[in-house]
Protein backbone atom coordinates (compact mmCIF):
# COMPACT_ATOMS: atom_id res chain seq x y z
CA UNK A 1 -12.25 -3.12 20.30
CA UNK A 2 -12.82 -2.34 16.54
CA UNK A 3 -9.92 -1.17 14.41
CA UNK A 4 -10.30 1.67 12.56
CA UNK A 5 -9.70 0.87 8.64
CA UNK A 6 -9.97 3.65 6.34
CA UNK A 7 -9.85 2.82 1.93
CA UNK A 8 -9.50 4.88 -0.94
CA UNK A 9 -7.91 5.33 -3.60
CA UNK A 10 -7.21 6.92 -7.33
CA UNK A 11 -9.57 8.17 -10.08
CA UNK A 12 -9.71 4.60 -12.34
CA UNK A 13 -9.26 2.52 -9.13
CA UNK A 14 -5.64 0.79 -10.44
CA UNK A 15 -4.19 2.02 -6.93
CA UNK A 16 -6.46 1.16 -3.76
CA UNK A 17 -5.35 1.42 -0.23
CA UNK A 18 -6.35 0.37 3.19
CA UNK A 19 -5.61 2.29 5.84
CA UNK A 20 -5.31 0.72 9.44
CA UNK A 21 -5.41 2.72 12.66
CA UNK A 22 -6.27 6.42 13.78
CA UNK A 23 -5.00 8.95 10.89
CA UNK A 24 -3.26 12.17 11.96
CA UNK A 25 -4.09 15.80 11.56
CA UNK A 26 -5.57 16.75 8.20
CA UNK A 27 -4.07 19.97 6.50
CA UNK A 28 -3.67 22.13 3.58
CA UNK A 29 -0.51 23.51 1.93
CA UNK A 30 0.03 26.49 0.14
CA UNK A 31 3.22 25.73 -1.05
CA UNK A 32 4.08 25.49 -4.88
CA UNK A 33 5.14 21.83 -5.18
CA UNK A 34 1.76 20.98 -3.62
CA UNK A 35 0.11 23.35 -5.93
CA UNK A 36 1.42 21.74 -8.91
CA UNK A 37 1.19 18.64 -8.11
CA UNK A 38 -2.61 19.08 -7.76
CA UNK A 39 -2.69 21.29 -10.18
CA UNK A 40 -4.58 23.08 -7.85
CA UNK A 41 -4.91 26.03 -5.47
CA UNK A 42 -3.12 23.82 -2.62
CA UNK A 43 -3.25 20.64 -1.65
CA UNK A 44 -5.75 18.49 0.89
CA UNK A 45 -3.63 15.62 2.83
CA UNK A 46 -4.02 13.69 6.12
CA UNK A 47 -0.96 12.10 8.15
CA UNK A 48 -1.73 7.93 7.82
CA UNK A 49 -0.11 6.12 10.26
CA UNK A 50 3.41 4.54 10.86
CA UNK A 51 3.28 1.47 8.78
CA UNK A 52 -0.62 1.13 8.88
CA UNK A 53 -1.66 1.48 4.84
CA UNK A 54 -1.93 -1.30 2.65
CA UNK A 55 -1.73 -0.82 -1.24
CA UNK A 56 -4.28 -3.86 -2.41
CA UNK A 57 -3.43 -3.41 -5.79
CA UNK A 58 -0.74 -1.38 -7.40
CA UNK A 59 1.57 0.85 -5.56
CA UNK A 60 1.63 4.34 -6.31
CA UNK A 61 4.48 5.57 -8.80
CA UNK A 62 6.51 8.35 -7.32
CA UNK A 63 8.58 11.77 -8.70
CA UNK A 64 11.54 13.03 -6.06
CA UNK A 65 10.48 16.63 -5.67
CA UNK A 66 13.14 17.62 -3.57
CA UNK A 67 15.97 16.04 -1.71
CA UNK A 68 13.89 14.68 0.84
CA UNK A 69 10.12 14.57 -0.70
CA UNK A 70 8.40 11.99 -3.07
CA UNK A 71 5.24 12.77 -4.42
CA UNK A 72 2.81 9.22 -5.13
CA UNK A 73 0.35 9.85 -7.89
CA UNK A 74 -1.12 6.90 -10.18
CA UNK A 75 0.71 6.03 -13.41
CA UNK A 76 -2.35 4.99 -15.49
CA UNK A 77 -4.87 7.74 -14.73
CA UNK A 78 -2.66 10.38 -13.00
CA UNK A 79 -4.04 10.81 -9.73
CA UNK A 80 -2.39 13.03 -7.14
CA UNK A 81 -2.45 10.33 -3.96
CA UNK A 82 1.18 11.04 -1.53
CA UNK A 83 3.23 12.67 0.20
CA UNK A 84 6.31 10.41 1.39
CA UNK A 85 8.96 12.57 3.05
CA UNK A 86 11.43 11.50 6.38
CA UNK A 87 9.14 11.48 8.80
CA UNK A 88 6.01 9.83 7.14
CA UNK A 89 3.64 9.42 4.73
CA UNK A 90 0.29 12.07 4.16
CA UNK A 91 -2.40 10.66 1.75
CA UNK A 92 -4.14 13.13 -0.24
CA UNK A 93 -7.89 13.47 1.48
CA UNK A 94 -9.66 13.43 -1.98
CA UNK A 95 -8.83 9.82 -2.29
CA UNK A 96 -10.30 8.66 0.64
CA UNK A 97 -14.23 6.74 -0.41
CA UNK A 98 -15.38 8.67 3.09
CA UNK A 99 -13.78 12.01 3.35
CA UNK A 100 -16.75 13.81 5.96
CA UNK A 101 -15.45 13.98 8.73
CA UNK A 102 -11.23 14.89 7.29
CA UNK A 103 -11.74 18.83 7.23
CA UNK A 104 -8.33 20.45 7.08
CA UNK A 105 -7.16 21.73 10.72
CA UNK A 106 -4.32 23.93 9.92
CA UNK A 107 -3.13 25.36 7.11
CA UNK A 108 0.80 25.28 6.18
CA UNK A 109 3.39 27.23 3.83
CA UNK A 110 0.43 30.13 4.13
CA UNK A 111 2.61 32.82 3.22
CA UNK A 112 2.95 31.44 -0.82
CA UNK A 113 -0.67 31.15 -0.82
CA UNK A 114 -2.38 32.34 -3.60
CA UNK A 115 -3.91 36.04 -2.74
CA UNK A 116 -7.48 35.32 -4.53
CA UNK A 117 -7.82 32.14 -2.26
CA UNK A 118 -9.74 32.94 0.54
CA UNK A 119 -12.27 34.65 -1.24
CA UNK A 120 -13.05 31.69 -4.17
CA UNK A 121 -16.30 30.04 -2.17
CA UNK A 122 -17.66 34.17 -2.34
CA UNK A 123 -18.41 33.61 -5.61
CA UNK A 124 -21.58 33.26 -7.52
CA UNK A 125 -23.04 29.75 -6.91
CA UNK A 126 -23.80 27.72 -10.40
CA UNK A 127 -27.22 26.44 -9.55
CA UNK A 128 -28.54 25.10 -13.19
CA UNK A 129 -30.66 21.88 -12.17
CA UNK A 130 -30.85 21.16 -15.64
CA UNK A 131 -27.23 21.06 -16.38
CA UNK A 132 -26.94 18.89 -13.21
CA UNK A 133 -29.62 16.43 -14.46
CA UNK A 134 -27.68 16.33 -17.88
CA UNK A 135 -23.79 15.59 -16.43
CA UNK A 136 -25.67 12.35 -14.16
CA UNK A 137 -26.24 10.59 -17.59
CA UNK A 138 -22.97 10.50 -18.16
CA UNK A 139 -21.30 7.20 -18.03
CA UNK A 140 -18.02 7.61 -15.97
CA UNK A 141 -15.88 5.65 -16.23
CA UNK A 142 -14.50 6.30 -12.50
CA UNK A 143 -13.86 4.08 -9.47
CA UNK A 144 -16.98 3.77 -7.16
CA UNK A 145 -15.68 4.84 -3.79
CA UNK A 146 -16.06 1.56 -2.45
CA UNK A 147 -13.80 -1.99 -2.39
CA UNK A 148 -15.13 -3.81 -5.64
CA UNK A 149 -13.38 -6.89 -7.20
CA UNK A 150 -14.90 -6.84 -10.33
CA UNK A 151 -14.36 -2.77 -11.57
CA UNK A 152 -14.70 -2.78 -15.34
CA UNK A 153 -13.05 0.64 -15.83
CA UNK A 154 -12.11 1.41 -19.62
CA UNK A 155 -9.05 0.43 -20.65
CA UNK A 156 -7.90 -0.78 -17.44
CA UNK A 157 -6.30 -4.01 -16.79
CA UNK A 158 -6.33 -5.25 -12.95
């Protein structure tokens, strides 16, 4: 039988994981640590599994939100990438190179979500082809979302 290994990793590729075995229930939160650290609406994460990911290059850094919660993020580009509390680690689903088939199941902390939130994807659709066609010729300077030795990203040093 095949093990399952999952990889991802941050915005300028400095932190890369490998994730082996079956990951756990995706989710969102609502709550207002998770909002600011995405500086987002709420935040996307997956349970990985008990001692089954594999940093292959740096580690995350981490900030203590709370007594019990550390929040993993990447010190060179800034990346919002964990969740470490007591009972496990969740790995934020954005960061996975093949996020398909990780739609969130539940939703948690819903009562200090923001009251504008379920109605966001009711808005008009920006549909300019042009402006599309224009933001491809961009050179990025982001991670592929694939394992590569040899990532020239600017002004990082692996």
């Amino acid at each position: 039988m095949t093990e399952t290994v999952r990889t991802g990793g941050c915005q300028c590729g400095a932190v890369r994981f490998r994730i082996h075995g079956a990951l756990g229930r995706p989710s969102i939160c609502h709550c207002r640590m998770c909002q600011k650290q995405f500086g987002g609406f709420f935040s996307a994460l997956v349970t990985a599994p008990k001692d089954g990911v594999e940093w292959t290059r740096e580690e995350p850094s981490y900030f203590q939100s709370s007594v019990n919660i550390d929040r993993g993020f990447c010190r060179n580009c800034g990346t919002p990438m964990t969740y470490r509390h007591p009972g496990g680690l969740e790995i934020a689903i954005g960061t996975f190179d093949d996020r398909a088939d990780l739609a969130p199941q539940i939703q948690v902390n819903y009562a200090a979500r923001l009251p504008w939130v379920e109605t966001i994807f009711d808005q008009p659709v920006h549909d300019d082809q042009d402006y599309y066609s224009r933001q491809e010729k961009i050179i990025s300077f982001q991670h592929p979302d694939h394992e590569t030795d040899h990532w020239p990203a600017h002004g990082l040093k692996i």
